[in-house]
C-alpha atoms as a PDB file:
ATOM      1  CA  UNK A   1      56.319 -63.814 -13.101  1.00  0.00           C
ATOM      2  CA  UNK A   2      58.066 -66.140 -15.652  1.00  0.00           C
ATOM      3  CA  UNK A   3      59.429 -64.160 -19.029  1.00  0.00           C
ATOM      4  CA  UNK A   4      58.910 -65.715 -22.135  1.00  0.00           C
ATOM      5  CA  UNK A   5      62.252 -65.823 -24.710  1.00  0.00           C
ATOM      6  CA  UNK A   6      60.228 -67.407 -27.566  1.00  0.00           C
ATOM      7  CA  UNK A   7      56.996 -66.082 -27.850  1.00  0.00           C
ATOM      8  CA  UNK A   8      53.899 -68.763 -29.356  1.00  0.00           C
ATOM      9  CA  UNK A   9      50.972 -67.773 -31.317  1.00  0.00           C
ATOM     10  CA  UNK A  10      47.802 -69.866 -31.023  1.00  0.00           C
ATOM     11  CA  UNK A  11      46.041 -71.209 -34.091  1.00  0.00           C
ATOM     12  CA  UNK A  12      42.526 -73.327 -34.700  1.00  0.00           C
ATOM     13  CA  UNK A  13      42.462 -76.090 -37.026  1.00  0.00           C
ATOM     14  CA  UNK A  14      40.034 -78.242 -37.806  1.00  0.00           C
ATOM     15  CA  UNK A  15      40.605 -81.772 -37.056  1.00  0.00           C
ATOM     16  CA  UNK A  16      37.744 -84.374 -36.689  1.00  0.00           C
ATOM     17  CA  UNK A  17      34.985 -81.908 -36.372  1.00  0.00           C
ATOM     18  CA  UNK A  18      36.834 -80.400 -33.482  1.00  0.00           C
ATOM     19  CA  UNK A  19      38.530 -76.638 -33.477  1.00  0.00           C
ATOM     20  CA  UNK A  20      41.845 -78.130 -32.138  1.00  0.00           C
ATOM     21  CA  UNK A  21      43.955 -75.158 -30.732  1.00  0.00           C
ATOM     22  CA  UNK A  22      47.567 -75.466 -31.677  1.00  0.00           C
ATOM     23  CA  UNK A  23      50.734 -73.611 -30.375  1.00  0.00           C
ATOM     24  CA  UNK A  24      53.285 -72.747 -32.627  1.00  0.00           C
ATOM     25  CA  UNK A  25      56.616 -71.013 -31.945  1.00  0.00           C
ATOM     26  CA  UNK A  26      58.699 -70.055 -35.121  1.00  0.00           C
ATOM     27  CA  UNK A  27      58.760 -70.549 -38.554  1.00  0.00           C
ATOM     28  CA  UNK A  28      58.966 -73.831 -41.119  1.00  0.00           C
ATOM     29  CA  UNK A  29      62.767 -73.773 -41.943  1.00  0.00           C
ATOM     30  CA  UNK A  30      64.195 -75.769 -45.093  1.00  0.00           C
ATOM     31  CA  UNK A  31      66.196 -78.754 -44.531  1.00  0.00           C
ATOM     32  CA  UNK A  32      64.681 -78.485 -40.731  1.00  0.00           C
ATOM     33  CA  UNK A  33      61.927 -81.422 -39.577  1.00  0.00           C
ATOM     34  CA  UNK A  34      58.943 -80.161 -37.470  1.00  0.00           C
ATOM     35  CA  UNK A  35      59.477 -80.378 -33.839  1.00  0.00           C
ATOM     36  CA  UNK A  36      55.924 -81.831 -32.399  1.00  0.00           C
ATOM     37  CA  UNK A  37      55.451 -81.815 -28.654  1.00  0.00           C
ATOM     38  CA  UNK A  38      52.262 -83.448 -27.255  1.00  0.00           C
ATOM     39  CA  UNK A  39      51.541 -82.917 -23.321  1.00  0.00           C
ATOM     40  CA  UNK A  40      50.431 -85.448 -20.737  1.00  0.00           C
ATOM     41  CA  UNK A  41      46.978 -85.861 -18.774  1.00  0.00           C
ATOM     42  CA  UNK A  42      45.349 -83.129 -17.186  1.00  0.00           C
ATOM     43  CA  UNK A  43      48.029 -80.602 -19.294  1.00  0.00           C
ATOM     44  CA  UNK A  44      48.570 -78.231 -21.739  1.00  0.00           C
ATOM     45  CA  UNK A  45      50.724 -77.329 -24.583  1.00  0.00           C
ATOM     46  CA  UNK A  46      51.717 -74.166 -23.127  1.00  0.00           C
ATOM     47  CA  UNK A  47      53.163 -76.288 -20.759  1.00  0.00           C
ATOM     48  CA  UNK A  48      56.520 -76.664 -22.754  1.00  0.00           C
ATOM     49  CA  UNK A  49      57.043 -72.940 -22.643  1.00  0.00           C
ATOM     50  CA  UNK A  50      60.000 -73.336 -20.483  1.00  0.00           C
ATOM     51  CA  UNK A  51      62.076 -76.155 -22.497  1.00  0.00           C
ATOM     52  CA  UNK A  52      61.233 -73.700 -25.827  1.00  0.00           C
ATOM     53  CA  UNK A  53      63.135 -70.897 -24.271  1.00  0.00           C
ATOM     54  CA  UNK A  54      65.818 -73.106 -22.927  1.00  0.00           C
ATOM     55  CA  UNK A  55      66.560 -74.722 -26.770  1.00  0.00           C
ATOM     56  CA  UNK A  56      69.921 -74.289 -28.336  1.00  0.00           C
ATOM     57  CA  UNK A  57      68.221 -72.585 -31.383  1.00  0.00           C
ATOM     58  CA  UNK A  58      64.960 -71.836 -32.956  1.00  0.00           C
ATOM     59  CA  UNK A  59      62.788 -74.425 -34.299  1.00  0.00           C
ATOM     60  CA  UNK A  60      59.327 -74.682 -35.932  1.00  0.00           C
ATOM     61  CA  UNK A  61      57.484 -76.273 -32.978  1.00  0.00           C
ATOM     62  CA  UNK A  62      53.689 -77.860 -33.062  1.00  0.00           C
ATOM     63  CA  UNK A  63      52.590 -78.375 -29.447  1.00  0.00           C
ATOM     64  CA  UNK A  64      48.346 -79.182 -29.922  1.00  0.00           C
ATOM     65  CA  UNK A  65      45.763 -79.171 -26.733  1.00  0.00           C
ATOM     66  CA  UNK A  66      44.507 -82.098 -27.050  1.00  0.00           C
ATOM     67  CA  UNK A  67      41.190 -82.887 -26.846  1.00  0.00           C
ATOM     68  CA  UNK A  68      39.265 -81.487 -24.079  1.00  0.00           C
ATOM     69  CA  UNK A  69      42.453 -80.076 -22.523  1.00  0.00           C
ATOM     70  CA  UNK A  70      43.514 -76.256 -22.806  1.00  0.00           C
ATOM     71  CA  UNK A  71      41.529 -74.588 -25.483  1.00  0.00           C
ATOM     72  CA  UNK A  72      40.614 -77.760 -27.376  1.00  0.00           C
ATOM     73  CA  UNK A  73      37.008 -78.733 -26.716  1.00  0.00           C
ATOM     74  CA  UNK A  74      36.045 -82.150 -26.001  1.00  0.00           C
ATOM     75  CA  UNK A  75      32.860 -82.312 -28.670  1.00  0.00           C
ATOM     76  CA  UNK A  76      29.593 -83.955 -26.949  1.00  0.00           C
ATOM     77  CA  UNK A  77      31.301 -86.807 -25.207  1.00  0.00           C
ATOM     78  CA  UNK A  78      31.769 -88.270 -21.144  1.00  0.00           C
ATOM     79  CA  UNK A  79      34.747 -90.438 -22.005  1.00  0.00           C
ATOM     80  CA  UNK A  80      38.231 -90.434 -23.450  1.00  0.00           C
ATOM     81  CA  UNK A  81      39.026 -93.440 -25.857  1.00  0.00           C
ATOM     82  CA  UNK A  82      43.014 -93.800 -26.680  1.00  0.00           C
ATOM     83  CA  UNK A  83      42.712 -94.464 -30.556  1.00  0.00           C
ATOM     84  CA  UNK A  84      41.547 -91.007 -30.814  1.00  0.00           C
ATOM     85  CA  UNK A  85      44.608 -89.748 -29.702  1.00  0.00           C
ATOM     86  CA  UNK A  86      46.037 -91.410 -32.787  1.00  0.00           C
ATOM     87  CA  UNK A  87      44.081 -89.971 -35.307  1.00  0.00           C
ATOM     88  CA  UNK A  88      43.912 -86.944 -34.090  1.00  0.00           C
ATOM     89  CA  UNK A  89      47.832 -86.809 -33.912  1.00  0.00           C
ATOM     90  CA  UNK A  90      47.628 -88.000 -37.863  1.00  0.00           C
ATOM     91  CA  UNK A  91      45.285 -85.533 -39.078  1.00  0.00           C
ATOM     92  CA  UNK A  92      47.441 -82.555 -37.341  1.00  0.00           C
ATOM     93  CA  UNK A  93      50.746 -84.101 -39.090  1.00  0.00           C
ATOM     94  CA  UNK A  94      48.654 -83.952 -42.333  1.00  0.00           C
ATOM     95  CA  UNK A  95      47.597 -80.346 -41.971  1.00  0.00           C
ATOM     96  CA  UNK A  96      51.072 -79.252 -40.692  1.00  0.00           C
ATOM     97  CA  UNK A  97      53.668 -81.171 -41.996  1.00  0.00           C
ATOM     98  CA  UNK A  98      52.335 -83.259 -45.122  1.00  0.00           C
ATOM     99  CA  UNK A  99      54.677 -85.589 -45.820  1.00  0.00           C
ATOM    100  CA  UNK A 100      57.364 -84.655 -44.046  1.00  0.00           C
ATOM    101  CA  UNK A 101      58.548 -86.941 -41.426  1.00  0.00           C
ATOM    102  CA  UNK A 102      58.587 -84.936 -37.866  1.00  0.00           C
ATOM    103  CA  UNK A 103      60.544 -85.065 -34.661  1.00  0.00           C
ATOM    104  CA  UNK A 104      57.939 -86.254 -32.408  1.00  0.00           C
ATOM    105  CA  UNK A 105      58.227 -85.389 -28.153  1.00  0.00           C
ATOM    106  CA  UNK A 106      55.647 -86.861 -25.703  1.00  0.00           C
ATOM    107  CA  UNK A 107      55.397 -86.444 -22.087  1.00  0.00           C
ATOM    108  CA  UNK A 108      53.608 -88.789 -19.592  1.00  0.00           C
ATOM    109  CA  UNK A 109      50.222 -89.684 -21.785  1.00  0.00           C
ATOM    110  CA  UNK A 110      51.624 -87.803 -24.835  1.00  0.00           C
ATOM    111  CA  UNK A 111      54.543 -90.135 -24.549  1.00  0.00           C
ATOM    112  CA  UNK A 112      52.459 -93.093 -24.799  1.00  0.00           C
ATOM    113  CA  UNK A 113      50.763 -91.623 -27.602  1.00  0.00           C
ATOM    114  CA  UNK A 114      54.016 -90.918 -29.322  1.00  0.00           C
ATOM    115  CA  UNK A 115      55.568 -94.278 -28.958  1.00  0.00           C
ATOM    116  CA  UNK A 116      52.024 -96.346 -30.323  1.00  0.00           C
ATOM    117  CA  UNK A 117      51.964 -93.221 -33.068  1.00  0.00           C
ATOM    118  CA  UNK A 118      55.761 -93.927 -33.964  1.00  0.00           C
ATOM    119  CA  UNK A 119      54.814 -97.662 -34.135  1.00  0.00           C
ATOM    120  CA  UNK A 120      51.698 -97.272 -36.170  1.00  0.00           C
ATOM    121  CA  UNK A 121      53.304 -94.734 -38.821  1.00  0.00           C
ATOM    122  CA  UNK A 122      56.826 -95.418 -38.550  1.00  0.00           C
ATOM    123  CA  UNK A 123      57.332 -93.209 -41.576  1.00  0.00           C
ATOM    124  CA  UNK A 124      56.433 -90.350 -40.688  1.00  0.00           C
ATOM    125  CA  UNK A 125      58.669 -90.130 -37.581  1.00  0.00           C
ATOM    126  CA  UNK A 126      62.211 -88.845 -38.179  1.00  0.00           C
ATOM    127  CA  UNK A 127      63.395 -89.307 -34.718  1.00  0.00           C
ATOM    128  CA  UNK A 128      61.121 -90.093 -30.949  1.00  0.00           C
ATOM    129  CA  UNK A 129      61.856 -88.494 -27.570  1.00  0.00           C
ATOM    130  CA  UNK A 130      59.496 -90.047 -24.877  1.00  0.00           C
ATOM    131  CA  UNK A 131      59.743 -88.029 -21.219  1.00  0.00           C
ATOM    132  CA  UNK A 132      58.283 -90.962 -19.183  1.00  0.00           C
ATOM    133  CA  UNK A 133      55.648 -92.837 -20.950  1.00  0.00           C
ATOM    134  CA  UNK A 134      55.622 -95.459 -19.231  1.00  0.00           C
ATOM    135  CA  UNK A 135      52.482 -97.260 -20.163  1.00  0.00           C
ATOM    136  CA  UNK A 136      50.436 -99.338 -17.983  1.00  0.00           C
ATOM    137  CA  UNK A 137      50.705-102.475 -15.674  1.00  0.00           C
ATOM    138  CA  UNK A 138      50.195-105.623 -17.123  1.00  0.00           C
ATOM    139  CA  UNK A 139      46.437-106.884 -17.001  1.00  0.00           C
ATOM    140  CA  UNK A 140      44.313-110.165 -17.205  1.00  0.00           C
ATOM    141  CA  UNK A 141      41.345-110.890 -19.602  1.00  0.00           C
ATOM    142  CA  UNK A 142      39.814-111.804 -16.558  1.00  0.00           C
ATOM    143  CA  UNK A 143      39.618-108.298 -14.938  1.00  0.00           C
ATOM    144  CA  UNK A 144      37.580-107.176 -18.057  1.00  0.00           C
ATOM    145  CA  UNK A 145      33.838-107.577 -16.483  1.00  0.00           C
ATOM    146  CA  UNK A 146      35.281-105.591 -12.977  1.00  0.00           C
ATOM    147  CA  UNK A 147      36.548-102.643 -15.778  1.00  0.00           C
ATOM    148  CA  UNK A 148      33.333-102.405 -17.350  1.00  0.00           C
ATOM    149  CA  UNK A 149      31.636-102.245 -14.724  1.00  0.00           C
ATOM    150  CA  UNK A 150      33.832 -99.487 -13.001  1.00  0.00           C
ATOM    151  CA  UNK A 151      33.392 -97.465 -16.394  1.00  0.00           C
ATOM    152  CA  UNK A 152      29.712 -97.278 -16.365  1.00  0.00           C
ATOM    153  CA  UNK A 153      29.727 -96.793 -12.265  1.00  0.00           C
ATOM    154  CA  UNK A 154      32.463 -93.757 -13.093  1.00  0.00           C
ATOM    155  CA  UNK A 155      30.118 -92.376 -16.488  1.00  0.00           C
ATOM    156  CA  UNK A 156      26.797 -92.131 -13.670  1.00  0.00           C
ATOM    157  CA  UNK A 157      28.930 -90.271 -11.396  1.00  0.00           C
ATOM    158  CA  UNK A 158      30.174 -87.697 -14.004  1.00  0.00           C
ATOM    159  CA  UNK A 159      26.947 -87.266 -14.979  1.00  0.00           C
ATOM    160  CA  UNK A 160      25.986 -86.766 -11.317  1.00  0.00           C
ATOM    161  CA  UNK A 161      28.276 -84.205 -10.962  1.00  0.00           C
ATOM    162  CA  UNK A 162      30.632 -86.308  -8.447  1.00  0.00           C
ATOM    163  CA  UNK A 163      33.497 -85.731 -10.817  1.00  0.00           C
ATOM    164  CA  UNK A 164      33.832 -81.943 -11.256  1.00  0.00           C
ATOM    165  CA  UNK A 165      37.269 -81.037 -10.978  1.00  0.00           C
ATOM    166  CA  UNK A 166      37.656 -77.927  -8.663  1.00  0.00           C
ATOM    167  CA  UNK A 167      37.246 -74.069  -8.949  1.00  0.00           C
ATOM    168  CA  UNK A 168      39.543 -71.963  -7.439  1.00  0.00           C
ATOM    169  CA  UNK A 169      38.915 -68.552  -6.157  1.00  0.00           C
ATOM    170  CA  UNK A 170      41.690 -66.745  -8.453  1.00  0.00           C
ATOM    171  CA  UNK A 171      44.865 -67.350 -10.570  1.00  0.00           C
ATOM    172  CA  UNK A 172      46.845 -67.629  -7.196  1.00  0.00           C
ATOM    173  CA  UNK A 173      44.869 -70.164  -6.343  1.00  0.00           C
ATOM    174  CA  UNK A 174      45.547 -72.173  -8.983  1.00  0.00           C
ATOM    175  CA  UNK A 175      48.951 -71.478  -8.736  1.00  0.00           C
ATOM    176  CA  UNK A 176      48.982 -72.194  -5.477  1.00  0.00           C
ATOM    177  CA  UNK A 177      47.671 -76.082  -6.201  1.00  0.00           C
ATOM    178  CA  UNK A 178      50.398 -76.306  -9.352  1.00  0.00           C
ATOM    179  CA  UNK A 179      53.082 -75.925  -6.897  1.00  0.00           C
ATOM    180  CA  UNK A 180      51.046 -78.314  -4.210  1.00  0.00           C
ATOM    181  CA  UNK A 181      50.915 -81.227  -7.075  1.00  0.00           C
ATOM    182  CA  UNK A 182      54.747 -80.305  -7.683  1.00  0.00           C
ATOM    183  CA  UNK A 183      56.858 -79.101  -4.645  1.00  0.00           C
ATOM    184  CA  UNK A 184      59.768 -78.248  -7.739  1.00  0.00           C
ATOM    185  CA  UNK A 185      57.724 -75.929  -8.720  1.00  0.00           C
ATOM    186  CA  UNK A 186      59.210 -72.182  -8.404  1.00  0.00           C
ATOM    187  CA  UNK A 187      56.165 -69.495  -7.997  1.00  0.00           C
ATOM    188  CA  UNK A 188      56.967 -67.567 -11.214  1.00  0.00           C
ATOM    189  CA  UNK A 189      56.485 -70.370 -13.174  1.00  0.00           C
ATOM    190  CA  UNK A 190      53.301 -71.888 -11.167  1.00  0.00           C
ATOM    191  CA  UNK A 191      51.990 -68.366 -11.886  1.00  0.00           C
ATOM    192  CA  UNK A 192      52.821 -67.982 -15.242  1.00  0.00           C
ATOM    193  CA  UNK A 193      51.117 -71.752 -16.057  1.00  0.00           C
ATOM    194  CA  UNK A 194      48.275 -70.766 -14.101  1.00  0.00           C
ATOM    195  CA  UNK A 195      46.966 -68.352 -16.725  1.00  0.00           C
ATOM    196  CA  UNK A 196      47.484 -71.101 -19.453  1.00  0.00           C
ATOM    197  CA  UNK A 197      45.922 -74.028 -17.345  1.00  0.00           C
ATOM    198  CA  UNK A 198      42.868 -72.456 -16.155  1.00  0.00           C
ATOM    199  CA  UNK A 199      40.656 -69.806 -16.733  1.00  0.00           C
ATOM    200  CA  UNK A 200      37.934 -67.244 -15.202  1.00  0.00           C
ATOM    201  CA  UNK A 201      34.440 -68.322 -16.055  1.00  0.00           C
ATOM    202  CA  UNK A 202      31.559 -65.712 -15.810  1.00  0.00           C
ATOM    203  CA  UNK A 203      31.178 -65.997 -11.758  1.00  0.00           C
ATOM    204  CA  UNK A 204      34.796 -65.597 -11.365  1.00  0.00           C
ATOM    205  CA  UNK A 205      35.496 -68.244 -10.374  1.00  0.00           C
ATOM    206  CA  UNK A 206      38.907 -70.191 -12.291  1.00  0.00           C
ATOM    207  CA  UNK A 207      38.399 -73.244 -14.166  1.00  0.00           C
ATOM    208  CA  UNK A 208      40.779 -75.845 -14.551  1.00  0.00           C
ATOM    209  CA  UNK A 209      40.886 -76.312 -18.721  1.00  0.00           C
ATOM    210  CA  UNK A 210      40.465 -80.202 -18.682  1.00  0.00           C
ATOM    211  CA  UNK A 211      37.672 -81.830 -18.786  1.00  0.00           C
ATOM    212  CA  UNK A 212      36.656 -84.192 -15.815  1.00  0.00           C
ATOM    213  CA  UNK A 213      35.594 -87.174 -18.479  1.00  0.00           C
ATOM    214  CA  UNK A 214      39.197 -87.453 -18.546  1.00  0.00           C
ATOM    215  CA  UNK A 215      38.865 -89.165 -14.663  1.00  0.00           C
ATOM    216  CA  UNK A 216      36.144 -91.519 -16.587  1.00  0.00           C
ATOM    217  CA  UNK A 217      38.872 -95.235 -16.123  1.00  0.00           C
ATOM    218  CA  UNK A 218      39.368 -96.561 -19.548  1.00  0.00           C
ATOM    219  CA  UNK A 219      36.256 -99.069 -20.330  1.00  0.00           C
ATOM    220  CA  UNK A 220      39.343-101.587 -22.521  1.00  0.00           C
ATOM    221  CA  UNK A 221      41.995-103.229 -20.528  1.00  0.00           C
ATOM    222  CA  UNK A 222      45.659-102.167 -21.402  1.00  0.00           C
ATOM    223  CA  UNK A 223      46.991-105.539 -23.347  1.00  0.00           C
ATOM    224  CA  UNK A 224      50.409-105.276 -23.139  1.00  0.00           C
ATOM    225  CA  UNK A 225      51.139-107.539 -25.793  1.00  0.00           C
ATOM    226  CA  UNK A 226      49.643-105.638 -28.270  1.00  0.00           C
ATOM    227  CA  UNK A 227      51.989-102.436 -27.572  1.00  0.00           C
ATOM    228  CA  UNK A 228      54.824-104.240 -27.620  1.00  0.00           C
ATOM    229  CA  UNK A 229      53.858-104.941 -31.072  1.00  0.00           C
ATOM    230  CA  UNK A 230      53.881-101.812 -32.294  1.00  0.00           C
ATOM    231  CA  UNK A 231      57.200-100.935 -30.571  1.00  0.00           C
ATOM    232  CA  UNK A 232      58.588-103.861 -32.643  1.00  0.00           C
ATOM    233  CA  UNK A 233      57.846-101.509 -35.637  1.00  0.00           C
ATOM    234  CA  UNK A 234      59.002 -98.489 -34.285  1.00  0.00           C
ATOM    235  CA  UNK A 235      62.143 -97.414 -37.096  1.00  0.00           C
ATOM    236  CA  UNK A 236      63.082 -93.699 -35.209  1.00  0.00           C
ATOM    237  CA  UNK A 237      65.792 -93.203 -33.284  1.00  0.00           C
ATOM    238  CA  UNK A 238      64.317 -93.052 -29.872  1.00  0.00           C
ATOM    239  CA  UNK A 239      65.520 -91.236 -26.598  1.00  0.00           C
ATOM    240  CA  UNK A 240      63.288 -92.635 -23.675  1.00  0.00           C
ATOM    241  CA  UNK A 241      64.428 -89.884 -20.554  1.00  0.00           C
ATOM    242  CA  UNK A 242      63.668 -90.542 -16.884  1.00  0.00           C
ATOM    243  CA  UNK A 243      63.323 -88.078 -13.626  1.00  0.00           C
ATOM    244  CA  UNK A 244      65.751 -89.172 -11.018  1.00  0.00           C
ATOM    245  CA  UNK A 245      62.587 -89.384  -8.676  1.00  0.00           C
ATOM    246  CA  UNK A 246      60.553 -92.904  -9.517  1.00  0.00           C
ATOM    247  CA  UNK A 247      56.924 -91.830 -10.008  1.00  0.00           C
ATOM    248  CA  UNK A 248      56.360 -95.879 -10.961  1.00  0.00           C
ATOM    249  CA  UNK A 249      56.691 -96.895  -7.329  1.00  0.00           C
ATOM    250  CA  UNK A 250      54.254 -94.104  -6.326  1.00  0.00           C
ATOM    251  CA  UNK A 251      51.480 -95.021  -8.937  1.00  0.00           C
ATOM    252  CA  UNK A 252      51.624 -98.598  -8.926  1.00  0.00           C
ATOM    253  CA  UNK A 253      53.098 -99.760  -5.839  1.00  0.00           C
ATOM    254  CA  UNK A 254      54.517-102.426  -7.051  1.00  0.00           C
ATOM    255  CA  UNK A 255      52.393-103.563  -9.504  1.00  0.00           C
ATOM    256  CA  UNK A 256      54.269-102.204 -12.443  1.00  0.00           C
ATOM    257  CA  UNK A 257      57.963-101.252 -12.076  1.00  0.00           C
ATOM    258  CA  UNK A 258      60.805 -99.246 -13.825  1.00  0.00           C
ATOM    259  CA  UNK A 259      62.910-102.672 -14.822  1.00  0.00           C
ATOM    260  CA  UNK A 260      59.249-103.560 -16.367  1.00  0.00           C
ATOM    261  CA  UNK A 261      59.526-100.722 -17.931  1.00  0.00           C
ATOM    262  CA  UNK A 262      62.743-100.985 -19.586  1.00  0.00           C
ATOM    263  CA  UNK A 263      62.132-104.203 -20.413  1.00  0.00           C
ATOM    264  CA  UNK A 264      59.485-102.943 -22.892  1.00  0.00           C
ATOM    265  CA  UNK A 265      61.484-100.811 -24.257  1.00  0.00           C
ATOM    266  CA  UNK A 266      63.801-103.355 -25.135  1.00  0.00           C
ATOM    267  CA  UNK A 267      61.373-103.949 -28.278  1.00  0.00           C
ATOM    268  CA  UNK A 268      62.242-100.786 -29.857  1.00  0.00           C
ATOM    269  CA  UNK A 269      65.252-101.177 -32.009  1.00  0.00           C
ATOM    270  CA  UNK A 270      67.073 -97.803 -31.539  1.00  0.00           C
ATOM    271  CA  UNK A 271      66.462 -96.432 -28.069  1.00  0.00           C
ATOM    272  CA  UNK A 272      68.737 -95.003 -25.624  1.00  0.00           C
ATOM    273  CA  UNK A 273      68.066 -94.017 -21.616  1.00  0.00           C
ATOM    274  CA  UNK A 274      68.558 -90.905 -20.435  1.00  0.00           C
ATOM    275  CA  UNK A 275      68.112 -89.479 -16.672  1.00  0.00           C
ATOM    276  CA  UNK A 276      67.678 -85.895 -15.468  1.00  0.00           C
ATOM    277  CA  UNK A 277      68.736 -85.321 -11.832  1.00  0.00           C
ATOM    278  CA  UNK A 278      66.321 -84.091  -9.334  1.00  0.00           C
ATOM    279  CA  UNK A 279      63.315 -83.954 -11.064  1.00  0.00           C
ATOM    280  CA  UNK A 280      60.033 -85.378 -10.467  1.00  0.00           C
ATOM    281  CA  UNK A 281      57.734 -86.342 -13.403  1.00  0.00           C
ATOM    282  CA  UNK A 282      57.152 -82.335 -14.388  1.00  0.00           C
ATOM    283  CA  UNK A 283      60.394 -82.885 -15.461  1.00  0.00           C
ATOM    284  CA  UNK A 284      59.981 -79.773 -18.530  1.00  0.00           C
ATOM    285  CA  UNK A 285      59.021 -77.571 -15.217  1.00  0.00           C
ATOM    286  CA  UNK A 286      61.813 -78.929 -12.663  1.00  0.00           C
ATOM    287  CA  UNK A 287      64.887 -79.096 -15.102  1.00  0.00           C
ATOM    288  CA  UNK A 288      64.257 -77.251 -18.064  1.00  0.00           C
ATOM    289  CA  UNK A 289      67.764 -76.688 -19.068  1.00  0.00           C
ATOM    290  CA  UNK A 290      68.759 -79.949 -18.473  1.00  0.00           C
ATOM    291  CA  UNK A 291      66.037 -81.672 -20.627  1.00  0.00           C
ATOM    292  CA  UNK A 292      66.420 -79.112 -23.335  1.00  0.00           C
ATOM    293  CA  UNK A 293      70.470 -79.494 -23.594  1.00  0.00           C
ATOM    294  CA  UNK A 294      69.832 -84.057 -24.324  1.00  0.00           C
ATOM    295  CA  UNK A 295      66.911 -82.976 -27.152  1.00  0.00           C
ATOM    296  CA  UNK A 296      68.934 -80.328 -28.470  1.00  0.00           C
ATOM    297  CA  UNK A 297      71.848 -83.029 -28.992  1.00  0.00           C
ATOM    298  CA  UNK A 298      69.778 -85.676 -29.820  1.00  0.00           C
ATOM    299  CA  UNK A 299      67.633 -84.299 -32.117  1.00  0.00           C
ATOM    300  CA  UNK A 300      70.981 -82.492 -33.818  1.00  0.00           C
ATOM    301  CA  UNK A 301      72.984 -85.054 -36.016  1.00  0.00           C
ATOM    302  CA  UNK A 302      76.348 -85.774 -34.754  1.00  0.00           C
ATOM    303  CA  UNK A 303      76.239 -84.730 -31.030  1.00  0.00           C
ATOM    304  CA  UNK A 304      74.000 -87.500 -29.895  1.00  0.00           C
ATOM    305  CA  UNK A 305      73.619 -90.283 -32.813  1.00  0.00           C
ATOM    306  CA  UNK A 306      70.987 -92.749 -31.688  1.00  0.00           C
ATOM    307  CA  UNK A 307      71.543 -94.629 -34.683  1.00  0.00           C
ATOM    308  CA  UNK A 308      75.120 -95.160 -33.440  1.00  0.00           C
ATOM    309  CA  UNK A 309      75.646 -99.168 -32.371  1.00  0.00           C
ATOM    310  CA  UNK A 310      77.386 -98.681 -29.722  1.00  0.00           C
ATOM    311  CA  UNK A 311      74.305 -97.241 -27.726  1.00  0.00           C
ATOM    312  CA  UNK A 312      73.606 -98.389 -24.114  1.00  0.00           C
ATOM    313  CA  UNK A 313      70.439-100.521 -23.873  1.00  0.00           C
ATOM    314  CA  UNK A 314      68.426-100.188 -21.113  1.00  0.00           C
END
C-alpha cells in the first residue's frame, strides 16, 4: 500500500451548522500564506495526499470535505446548490486564516469554486491554481422550464431510492472501481484512497462517502456571462493546469470545448497555462510529481512569477 511522507490530522469545525471535517498537514509558519486545497465532485480531501508528499517543502495546508463528501455531512437536504460552496469556503478562511490572504488550489468542481471564490473576494486570495475547472457549456434562458423540470423528476427519484450510489463488498472492491474510473491508477494508491473514500457501514458492506443528492442536476442554468464577471475581478496570480488527455471532448462532445475554455480564461488578468503529460483529469493521482514541481514554483516567488508581463496567454 501507498506510504504517507507527510502525515494529516483531521479536525471538526463548525461552519454553517455543519461539523465540516478538515485535513491539515503542518504547522502555520510566519511570513508563509495558507495553502487551501478544495477537491472535485464525488472526492475527498485526502485525495491530495500524494501531491503533499511530493511538495518541495512543508507547508500549512487546509484541504476541507466538503459538504456531504468524506466526513462532512450533508445536513437534512436532497440537493446541492453552488453558492454554498462559497460561503462555506468563506467561513473556513475566517476560522483558519483570518485575514490573511491564502494560496487557494481547486480541482475539477473545487476549481470552479476557487476561480468564482477568487472573483468574489479577490482579497483574500494571494495567488489561484485551478487543475481543470473548466466550468460549464454555454446555456439558453430558454432551456430553463426543461431544467426544472429534470430537477424535480431527479429529487422523486432520490427519494425513491433510484439514485443510491453503490456498495461494494470490501475495500478491494472499492479499489478495484477507483482504478476502473481511472486506468492511471497504480493499486497502492487505489488502495490506499479506498480507505479515505469509503467506508464499512454496520452490514459490512463499504459505502462510498458522497452523498447521491450530489447526482440531483442543478435546478439554475449555468449563465456564463455572469462568471465571466467575476473572473474580470479576479486580482491573483492564476495558474490554470491541464492533463494532456482532453476530458472536455469526453463530457461534452462538442458542446463545450477546450479553445472555449481558454477563451474564458482570457478574462482573468494574470493567468498562465500549464500542461502535465499523460494524465487524465485525476491528474494529483496520475502525475503527482509533476503537478507538485509547477505549484511548488509557482506558488514560490521568483521561480515562476505570474505577475511577470511577459506571460503566455492562453
Amino acid at each position: 500500500m501507498y506510504q504517507v511522507r507527510r502525515a494529516s490530522r483531521s479536525e471538526f469545525t463548525r461552519i454553517r451548522c455543519l461539523d465540516y471535517h478538515v485535513r491539515v498537514w503542518g504547522e502555520p509558519r510566519a511570513g508563509q500564506a495558507p495553502l487551501v486545497m478544495v477537491h472535485g465532485w464525488m472526492d475527498v480531501s485526502a485525495s491530495y495526499q500524494f501531491v503533499v508528499d511530493a511538495f518541495a517543502q512543508d507547508r500549512h495546508i487546509i484541504a476541507p470535505d466538503w459538504r456531504g463528501y468524506g466526513l462532512t455531512k450533508s445536513g437534512a437536504v436532497d440537493n446541492y446548490w453552488f453558492p454554498d460552496y462559497l460561503a462555506d469556503l468563506d467561513f473556513l478562511l475566517d476560522y483558519y486564516a483570518g485575514a490573511q490572504p491564502v494560496d487557494l488550489i481547486g480541482h475539477s468542481m473545487g476549481g470552479n469554486i476557487a476561480m468564482l471564490y477568487a472573483g468574489v473576494r479577490p482579497e483574500r486570495i494571494r495567488r489561484l491554481v485551478n487543475l481543470e475547472g473548466f466550468g460549464m457549456p454555454l446555456t439558453k434562458p430558454s432551456q430553463a422550464p426543461g431544467r426544472y423540470a429534470k430537477w424535480m423528476d431527479e429529487l422523486k427519484k432520490l427519494h425513491a431510492g433510484e439514485m443510491d450510489l453503490k456498495a461494494y463488498d470490501d475495500v478491494d472492491g472499492v479499489a478495484r472501481r477507483l482504478m476502473k474510473t481511472n486506468a492511471r491508477l497504480s493499486q497502492h494508491k487505489a488502495q490506499w484512497l479506498a480507505q479515505h473514500w469509503a467506508r464499512a457501514n454496520a452490514q459490512g458492506k463499504w459505502e462510498i462517502l458522497g452523498n447521491a443528492a450530489h447526482k440531483v442536476s442543478n435546478a439554475q442554468l449555468y449563465r456564463v456571462d455572469e462568471v465571466l464577471e467575476v473572473y474580470q475581478r479576479i486580482t491573483a496570480p492564476t495558474l490554470a493546469v491541464e492533463a494532456s488527455d482532453n476530458s472536455l471532448d469526453q463530457w461534452f462532445n462538442g458542446k463545450f470545448t477546450l479553445s472555449q475554455y481558454h477563451e474564458r480564461l482570457q478574462k482573468v488578468a494574470n493567468v498562465r497555462v500549464e500542461r502535465i503529460e499523460d494524465a487524465g483529469h485525476m491528474m494529483h493521482h496520475d502525475q503527482p510529481e509533476q503537478l507538485a514541481q509547477l505549484i511548488d514554483a509557482f506558488l514560490t516567488p521568483g521561480e515562476m512569477n505570474a505577475s511577470d508581463p511577459a506571460d503566455e496567454r492562453p
